[in-house]
N, C-alpha and C. Protein backbone atom coordinates (compact mmCIF):
# COMPACT_ATOMS: atom_id res chain seq x y z
N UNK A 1 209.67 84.10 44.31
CA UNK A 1 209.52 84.85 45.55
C UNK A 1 210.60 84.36 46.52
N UNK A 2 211.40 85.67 46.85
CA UNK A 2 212.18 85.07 48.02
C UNK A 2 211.92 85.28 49.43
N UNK A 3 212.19 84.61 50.39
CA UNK A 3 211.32 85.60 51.90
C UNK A 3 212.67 86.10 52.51
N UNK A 4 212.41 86.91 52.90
CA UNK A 4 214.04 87.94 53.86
C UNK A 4 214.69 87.24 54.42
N UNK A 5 214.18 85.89 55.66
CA UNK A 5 214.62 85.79 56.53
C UNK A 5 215.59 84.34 56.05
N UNK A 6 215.33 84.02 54.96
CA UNK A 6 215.91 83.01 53.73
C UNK A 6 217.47 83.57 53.46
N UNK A 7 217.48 84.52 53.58
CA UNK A 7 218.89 85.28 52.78
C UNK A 7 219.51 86.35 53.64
N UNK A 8 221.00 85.93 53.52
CA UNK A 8 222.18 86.60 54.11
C UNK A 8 222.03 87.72 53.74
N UNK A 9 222.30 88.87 54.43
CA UNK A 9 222.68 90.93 54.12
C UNK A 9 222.96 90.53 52.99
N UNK A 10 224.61 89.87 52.84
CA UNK A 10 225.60 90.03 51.88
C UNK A 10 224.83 89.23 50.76
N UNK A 11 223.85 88.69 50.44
CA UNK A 11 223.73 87.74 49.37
C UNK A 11 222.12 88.64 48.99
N UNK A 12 222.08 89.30 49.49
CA UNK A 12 220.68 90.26 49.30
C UNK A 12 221.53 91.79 48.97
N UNK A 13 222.23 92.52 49.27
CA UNK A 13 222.98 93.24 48.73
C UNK A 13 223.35 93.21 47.13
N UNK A 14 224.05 91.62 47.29
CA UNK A 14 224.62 91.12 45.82
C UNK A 14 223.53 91.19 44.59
N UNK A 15 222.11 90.58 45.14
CA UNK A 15 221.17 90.84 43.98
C UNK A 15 220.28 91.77 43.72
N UNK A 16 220.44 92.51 44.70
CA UNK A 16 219.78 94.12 44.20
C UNK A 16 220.73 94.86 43.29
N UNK A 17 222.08 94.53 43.44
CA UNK A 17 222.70 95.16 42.90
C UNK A 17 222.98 94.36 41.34
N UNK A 18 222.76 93.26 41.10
CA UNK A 18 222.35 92.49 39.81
C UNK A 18 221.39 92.34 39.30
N UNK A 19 220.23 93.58 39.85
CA UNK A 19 219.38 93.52 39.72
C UNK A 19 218.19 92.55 39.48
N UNK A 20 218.68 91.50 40.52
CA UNK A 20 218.06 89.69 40.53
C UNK A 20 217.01 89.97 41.44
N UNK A 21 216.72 91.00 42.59
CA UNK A 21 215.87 91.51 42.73
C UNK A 21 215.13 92.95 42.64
N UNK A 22 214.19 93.53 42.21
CA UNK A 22 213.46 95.29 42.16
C UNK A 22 212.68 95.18 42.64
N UNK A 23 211.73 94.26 43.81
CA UNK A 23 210.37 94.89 44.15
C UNK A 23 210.64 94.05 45.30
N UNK A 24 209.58 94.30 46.71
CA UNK A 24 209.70 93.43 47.95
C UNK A 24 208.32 93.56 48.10
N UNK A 25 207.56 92.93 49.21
CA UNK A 25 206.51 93.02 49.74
C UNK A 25 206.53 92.16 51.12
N UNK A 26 205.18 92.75 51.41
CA UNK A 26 204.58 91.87 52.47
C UNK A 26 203.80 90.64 52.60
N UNK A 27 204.21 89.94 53.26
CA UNK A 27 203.76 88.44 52.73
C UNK A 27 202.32 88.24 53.51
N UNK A 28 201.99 88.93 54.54
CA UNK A 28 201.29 88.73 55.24
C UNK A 28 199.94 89.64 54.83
N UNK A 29 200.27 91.05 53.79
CA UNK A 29 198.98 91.56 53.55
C UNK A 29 199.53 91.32 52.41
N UNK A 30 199.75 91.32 51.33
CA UNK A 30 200.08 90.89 50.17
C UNK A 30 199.87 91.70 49.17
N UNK A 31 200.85 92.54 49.54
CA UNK A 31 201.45 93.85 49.17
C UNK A 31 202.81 94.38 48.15
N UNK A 32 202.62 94.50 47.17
CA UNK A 32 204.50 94.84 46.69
C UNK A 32 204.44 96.09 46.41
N UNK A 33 205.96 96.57 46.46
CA UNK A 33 206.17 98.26 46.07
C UNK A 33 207.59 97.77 45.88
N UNK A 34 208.31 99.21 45.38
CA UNK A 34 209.60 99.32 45.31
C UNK A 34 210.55 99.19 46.49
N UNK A 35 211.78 99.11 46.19
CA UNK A 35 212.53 98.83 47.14
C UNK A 35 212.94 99.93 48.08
N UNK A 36 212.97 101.15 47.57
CA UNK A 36 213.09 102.58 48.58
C UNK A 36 211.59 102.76 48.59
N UNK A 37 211.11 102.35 48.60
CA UNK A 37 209.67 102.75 49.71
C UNK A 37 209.53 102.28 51.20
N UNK A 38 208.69 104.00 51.52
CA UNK A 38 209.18 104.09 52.70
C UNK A 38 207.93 102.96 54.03
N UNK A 39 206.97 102.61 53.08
CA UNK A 39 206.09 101.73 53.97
C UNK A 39 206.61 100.62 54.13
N UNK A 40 207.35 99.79 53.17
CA UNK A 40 207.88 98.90 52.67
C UNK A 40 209.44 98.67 53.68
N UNK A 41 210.01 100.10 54.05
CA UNK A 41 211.02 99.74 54.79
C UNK A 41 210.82 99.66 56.42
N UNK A 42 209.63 99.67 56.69
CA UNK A 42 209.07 99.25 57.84
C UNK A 42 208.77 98.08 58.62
N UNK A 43 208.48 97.01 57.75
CA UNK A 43 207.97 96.08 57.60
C UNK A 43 208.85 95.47 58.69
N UNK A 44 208.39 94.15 59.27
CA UNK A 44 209.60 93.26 59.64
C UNK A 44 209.88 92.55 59.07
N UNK A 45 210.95 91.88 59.13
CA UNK A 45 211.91 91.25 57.97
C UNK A 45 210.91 89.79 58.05
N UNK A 46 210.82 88.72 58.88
CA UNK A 46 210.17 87.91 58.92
C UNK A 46 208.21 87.96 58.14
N UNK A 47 208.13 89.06 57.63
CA UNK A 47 206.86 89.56 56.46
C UNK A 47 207.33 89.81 55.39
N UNK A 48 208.83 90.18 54.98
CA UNK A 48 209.28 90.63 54.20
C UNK A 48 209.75 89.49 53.18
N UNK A 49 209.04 89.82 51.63
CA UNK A 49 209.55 88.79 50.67
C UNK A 49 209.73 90.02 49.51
N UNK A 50 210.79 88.94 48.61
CA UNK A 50 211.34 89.87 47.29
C UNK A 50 211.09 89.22 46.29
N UNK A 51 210.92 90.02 44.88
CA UNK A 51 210.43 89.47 43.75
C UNK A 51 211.50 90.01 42.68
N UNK A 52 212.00 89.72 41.68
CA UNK A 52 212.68 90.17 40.34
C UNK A 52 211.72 90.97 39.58
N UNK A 53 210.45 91.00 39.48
CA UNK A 53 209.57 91.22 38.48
C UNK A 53 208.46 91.78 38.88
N UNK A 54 207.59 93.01 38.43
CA UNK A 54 206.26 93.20 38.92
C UNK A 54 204.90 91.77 38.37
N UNK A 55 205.39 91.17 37.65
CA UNK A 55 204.47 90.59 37.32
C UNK A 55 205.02 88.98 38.07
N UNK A 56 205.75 88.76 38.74
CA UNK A 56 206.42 87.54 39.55
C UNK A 56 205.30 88.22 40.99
N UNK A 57 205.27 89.42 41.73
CA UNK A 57 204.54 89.60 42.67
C UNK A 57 202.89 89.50 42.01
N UNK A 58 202.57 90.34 41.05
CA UNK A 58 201.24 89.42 40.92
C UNK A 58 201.01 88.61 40.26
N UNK A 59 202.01 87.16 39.88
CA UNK A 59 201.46 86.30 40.13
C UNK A 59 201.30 85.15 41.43
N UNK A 60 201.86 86.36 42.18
CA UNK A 60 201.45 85.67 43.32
C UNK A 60 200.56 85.73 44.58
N UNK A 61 199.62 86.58 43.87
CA UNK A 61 198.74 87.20 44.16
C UNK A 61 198.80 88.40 44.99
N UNK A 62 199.84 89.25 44.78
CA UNK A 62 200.32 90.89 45.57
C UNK A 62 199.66 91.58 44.86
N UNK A 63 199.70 92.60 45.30
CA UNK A 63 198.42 93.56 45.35
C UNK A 63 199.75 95.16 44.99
N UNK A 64 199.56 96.00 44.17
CA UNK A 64 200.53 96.75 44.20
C UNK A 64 200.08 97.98 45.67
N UNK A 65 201.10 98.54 46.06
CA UNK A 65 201.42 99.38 47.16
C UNK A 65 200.55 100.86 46.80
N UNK A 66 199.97 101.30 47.63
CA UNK A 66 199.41 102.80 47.34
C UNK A 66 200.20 103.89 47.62
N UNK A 67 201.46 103.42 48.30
CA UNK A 67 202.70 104.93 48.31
C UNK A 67 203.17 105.12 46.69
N UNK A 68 203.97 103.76 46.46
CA UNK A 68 205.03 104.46 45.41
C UNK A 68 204.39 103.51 44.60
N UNK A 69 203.82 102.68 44.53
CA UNK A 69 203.06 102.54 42.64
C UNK A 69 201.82 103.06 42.30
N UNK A 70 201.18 104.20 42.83
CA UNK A 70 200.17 104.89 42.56
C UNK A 70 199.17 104.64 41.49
N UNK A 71 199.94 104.45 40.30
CA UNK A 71 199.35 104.28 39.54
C UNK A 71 198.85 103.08 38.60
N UNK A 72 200.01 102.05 39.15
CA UNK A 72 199.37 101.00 39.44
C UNK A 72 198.70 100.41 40.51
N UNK A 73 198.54 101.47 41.49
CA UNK A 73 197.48 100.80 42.42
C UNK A 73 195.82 101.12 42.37
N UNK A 74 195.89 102.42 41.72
CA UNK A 74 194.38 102.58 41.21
C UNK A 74 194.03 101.86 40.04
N UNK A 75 195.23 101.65 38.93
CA UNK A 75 194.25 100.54 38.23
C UNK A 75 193.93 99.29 39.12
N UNK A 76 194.89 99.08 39.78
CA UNK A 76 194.27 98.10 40.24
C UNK A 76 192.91 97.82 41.22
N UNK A 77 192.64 98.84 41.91
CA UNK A 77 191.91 98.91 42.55
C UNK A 77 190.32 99.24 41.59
N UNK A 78 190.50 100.08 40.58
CA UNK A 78 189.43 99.85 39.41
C UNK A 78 189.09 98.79 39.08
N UNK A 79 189.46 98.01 38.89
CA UNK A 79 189.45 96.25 38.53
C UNK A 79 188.69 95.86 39.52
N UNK A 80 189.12 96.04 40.68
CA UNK A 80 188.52 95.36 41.46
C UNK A 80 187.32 95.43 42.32
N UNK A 81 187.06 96.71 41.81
CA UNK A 81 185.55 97.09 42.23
C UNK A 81 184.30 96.78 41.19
């Protein structure tokens, strides 16, 4: 997990595009989605953390996003009821 406020534009640019990171979330509700999601680009940067992996965010206990992983958010939410 990386947190936003940890990393330079230019050095966060560099690994999206090396694909060293694909998913971000919120650290504070503990939340991940994709990187063009639009709840996700709201956030403030100081909530904002990034992951390489869907399974790097839950193991860290993130919760997937109900915009853009849909469908992993109702399984998940099945589980958990």
């Amino acid at each position: 997990m990386l947190l936003h406020i940890e990393i330079s534009d230019t050095d966060l640019r560099s690994k999206i595009k090396q694909q060293k990171i694909r998913f971000g979330g919120n650290r504070k509700l503990k939340i991940y989605g994709t990187l063009t999601c639009k709840s996700g680009k709201k956030m403030k940067k100081e909530n904002r953390v990034f992951f390489t992996t869907e399974n790097e965010a839950i193991e860290n206990g993130f919760r997937p996003c109900g915009h853009c992983r849909k469908d992993e958010y109702k399984k998940w939410k099945n589980e958990t009821i």
